[in-house]
N, C-alpha and C. Protein backbone atom coordinates (compact mmCIF):
# COMPACT_ATOMS: atom_id res chain seq x y z
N UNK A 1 0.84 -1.19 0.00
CA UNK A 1 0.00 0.00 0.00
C UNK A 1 0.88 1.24 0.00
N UNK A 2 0.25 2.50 -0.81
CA UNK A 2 1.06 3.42 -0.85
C UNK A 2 0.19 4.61 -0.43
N UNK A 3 0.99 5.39 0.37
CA UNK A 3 0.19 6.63 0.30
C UNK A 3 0.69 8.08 0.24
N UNK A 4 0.44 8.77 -0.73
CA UNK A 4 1.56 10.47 -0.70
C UNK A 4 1.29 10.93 0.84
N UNK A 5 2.28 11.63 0.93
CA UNK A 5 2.29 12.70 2.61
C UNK A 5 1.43 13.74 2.36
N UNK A 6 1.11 14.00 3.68
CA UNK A 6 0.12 15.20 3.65
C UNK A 6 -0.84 14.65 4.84
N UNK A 7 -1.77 15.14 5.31
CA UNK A 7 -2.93 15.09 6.57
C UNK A 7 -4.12 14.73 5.83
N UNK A 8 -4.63 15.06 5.10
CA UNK A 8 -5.61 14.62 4.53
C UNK A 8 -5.29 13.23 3.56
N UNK A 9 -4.44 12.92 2.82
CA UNK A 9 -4.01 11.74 2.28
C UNK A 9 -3.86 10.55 2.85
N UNK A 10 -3.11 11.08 4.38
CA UNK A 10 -3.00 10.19 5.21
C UNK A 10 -4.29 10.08 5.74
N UNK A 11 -5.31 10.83 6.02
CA UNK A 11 -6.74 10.73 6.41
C UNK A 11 -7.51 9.40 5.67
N UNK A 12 -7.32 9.88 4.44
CA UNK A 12 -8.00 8.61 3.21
C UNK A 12 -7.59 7.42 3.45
N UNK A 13 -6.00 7.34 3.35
CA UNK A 13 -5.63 5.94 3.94
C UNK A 13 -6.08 5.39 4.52
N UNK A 14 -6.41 5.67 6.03
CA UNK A 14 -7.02 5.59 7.17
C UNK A 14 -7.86 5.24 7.22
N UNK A 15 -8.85 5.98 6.69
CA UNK A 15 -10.50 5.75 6.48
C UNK A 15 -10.43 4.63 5.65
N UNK A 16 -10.07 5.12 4.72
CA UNK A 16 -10.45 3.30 3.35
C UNK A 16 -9.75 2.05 3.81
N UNK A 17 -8.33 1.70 4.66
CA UNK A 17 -8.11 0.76 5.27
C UNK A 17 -9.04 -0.05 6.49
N UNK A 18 -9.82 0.79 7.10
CA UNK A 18 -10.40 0.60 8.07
C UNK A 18 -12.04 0.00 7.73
N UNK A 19 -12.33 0.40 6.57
CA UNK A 19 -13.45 0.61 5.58
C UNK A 19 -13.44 -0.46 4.86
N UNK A 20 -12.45 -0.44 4.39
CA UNK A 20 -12.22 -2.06 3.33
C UNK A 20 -10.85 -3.20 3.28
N UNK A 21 -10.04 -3.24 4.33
CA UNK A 21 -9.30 -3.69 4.43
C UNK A 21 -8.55 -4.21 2.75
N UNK A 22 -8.24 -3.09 2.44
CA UNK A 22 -7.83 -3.19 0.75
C UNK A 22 -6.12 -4.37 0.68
N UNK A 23 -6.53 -5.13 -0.58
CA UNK A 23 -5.70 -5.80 -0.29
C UNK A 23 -4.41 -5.02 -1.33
N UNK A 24 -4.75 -3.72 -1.80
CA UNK A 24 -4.33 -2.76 -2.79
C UNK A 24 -4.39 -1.30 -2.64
N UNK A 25 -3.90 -0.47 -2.20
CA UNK A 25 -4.15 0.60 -2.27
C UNK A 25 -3.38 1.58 -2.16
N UNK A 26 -3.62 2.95 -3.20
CA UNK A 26 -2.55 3.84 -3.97
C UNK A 26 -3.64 5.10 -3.65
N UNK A 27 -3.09 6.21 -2.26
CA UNK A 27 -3.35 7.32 -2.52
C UNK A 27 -2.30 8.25 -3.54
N UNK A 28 -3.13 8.57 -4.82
CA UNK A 28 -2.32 9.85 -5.34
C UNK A 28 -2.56 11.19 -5.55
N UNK A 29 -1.78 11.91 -5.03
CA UNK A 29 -1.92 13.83 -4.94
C UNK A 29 -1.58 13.92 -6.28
N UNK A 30 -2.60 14.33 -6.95
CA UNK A 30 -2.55 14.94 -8.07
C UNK A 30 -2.73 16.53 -8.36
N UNK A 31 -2.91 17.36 -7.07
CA UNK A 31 -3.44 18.56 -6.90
C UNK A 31 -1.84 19.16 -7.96
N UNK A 32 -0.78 19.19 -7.67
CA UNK A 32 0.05 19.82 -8.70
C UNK A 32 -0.17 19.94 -10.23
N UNK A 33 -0.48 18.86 -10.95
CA UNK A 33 -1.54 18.83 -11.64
C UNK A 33 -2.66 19.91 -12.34
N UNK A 34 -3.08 20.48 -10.69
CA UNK A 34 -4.30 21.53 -11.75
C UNK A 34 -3.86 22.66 -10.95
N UNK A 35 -2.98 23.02 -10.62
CA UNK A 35 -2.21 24.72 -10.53
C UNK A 35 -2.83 25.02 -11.32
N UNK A 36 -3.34 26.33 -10.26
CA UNK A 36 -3.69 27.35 -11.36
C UNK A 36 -5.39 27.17 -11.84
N UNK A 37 -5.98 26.05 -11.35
CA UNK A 37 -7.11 25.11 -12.11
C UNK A 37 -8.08 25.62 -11.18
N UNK A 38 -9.57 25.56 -11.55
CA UNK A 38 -10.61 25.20 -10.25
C UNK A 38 -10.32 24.55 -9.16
N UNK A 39 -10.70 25.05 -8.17
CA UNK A 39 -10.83 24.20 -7.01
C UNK A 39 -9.30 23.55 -6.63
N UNK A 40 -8.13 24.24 -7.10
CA UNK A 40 -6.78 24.20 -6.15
C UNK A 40 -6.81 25.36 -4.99
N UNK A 41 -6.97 25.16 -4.08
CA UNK A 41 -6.81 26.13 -2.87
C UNK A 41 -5.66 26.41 -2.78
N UNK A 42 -4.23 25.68 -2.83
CA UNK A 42 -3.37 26.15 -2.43
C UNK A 42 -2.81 25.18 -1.20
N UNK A 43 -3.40 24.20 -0.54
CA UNK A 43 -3.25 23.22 0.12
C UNK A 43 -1.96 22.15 -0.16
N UNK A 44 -2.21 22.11 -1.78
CA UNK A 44 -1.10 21.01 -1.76
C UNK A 44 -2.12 19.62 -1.98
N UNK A 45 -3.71 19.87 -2.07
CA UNK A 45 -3.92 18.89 -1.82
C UNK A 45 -5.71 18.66 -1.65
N UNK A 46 -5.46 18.90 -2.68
CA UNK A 46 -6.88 18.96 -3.48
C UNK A 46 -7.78 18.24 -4.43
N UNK A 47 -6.79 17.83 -4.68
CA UNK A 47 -6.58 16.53 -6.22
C UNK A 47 -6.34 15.25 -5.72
N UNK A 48 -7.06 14.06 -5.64
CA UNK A 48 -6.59 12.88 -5.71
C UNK A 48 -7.21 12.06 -6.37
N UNK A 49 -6.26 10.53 -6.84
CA UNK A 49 -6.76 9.48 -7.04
C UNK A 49 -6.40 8.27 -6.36
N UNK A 50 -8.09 7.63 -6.29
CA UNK A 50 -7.79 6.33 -5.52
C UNK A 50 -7.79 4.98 -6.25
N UNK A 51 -6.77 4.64 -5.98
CA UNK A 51 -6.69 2.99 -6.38
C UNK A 51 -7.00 1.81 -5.65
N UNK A 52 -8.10 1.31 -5.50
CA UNK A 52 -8.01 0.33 -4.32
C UNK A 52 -9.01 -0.77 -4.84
N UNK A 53 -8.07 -1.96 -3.89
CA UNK A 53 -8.53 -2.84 -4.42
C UNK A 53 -8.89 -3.77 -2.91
N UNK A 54 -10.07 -4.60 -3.13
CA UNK A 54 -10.18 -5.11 -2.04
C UNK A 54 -11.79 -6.10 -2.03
N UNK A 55 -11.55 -7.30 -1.70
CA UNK A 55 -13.14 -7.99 -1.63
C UNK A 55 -13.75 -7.78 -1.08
N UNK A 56 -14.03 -7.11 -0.47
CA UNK A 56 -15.51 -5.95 -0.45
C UNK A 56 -16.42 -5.44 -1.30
N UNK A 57 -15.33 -5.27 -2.98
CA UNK A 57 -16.07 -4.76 -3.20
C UNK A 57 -17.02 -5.87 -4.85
N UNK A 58 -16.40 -7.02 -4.68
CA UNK A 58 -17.15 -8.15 -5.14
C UNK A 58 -18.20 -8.35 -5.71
N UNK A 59 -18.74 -8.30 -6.77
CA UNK A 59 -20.21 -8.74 -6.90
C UNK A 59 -21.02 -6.63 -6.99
N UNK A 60 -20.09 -6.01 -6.51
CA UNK A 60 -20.72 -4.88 -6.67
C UNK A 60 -20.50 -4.07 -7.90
N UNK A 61 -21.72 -2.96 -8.78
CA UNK A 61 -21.04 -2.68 -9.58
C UNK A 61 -19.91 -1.52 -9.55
N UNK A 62 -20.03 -0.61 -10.48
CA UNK A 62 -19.02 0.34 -10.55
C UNK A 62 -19.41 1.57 -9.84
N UNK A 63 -20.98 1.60 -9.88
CA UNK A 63 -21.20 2.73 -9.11
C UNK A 63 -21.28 2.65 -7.70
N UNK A 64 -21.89 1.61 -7.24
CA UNK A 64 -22.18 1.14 -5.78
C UNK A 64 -20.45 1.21 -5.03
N UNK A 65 -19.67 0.66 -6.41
CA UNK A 65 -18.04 0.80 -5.30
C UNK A 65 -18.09 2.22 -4.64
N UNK A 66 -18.25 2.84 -6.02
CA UNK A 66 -17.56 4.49 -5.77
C UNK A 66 -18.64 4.98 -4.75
N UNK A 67 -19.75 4.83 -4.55
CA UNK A 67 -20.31 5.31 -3.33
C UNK A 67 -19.91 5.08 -2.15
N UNK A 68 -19.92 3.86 -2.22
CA UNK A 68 -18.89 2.56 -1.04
C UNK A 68 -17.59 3.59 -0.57
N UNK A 69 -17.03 3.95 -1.41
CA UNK A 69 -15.98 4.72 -1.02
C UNK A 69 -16.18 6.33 -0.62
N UNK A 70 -16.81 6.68 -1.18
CA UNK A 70 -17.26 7.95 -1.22
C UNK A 70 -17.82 8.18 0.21
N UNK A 71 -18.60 6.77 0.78
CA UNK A 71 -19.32 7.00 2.08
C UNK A 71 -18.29 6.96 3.18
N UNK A 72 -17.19 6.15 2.97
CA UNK A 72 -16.47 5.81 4.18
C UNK A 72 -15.59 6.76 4.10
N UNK A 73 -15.31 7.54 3.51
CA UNK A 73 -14.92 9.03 3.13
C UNK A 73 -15.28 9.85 3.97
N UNK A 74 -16.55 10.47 4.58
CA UNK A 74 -17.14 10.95 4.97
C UNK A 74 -17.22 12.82 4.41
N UNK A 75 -16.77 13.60 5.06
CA UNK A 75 -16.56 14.77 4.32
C UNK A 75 -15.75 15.32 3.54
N UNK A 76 -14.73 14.30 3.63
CA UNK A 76 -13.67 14.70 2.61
C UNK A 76 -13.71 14.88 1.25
N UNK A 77 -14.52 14.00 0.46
CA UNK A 77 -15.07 14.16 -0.98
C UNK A 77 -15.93 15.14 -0.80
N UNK A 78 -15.74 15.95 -1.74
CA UNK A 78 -16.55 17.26 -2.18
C UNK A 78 -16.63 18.64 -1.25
N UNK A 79 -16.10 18.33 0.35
CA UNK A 79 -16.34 19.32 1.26
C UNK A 79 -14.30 19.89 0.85
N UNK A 80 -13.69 18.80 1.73
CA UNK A 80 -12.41 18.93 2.52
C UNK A 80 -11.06 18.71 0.71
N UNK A 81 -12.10 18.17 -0.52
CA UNK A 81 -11.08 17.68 -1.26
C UNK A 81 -11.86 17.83 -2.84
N UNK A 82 -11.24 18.82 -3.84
CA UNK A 82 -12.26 18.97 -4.45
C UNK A 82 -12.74 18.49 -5.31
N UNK A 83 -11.59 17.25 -6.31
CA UNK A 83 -11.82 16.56 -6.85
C UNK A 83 -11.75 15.22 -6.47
N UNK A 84 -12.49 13.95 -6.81
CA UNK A 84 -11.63 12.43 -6.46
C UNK A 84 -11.74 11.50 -7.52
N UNK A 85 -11.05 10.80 -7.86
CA UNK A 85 -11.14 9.71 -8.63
C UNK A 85 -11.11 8.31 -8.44
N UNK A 86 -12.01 7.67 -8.39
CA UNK A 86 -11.60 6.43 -7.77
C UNK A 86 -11.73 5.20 -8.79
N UNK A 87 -10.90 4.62 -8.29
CA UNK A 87 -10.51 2.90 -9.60
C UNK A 87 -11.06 2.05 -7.94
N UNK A 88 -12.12 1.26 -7.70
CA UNK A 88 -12.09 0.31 -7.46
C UNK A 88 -12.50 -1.01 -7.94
N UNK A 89 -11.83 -1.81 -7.20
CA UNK A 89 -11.51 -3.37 -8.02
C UNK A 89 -11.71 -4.37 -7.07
N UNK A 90 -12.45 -5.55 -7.10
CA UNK A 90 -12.32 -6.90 -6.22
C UNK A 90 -11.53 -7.20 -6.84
N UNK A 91 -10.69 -8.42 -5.73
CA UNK A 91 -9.42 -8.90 -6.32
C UNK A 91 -9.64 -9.69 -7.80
N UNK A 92 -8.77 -10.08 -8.53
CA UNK A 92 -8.58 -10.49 -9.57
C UNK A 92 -9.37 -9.99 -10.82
N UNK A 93 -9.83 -8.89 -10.77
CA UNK A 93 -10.20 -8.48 -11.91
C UNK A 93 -9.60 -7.60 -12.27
């Protein structure tokens, strides 16, 4: 598992390990990225994508993951972080 530095990155980690015990997972700060863009505050950390993978999310489709994630998130999507992207995956697919 990987995760960029920062308080809020490390927040996500946190939350989605605890959430889905991922047997995969890649926080990336992409906020450098959109300098200059909508919704960069200046944080450092505004922008991410999530990679995670984990059987949890099994049998579910593509949207139900990203809610799945989105929920165990709690305010961080859309309040605390302004964009997110998320790839989730049950194992072997």
């Amino acid at each position: 598992m990987e995760a960029m530095n920062g308080p809020i990155a490390h927040e996500i980690t946190t939350l989605l390990t605890a959430a889905f015990a991922p047997t995969h997972l890649d926080v990336i700060n992409d906020s450098a990225h959109h300098h200059g863009h909508a919704g960069h505050d200046g944080s450092g950390e505004s922008h991410f994508t999530v990679v995670i993978e984990s059987a949890a999310f099994a049998g579910l489709s593509r949207l139900q993951r990203q809610r799945a994630v989105i929920a165990a998130l709690g305010d961080i999507a859309g309040q605390r972080v302004h964009a997110l992207a998320i790839r989730a995956r049950a194992p072997d697919e």
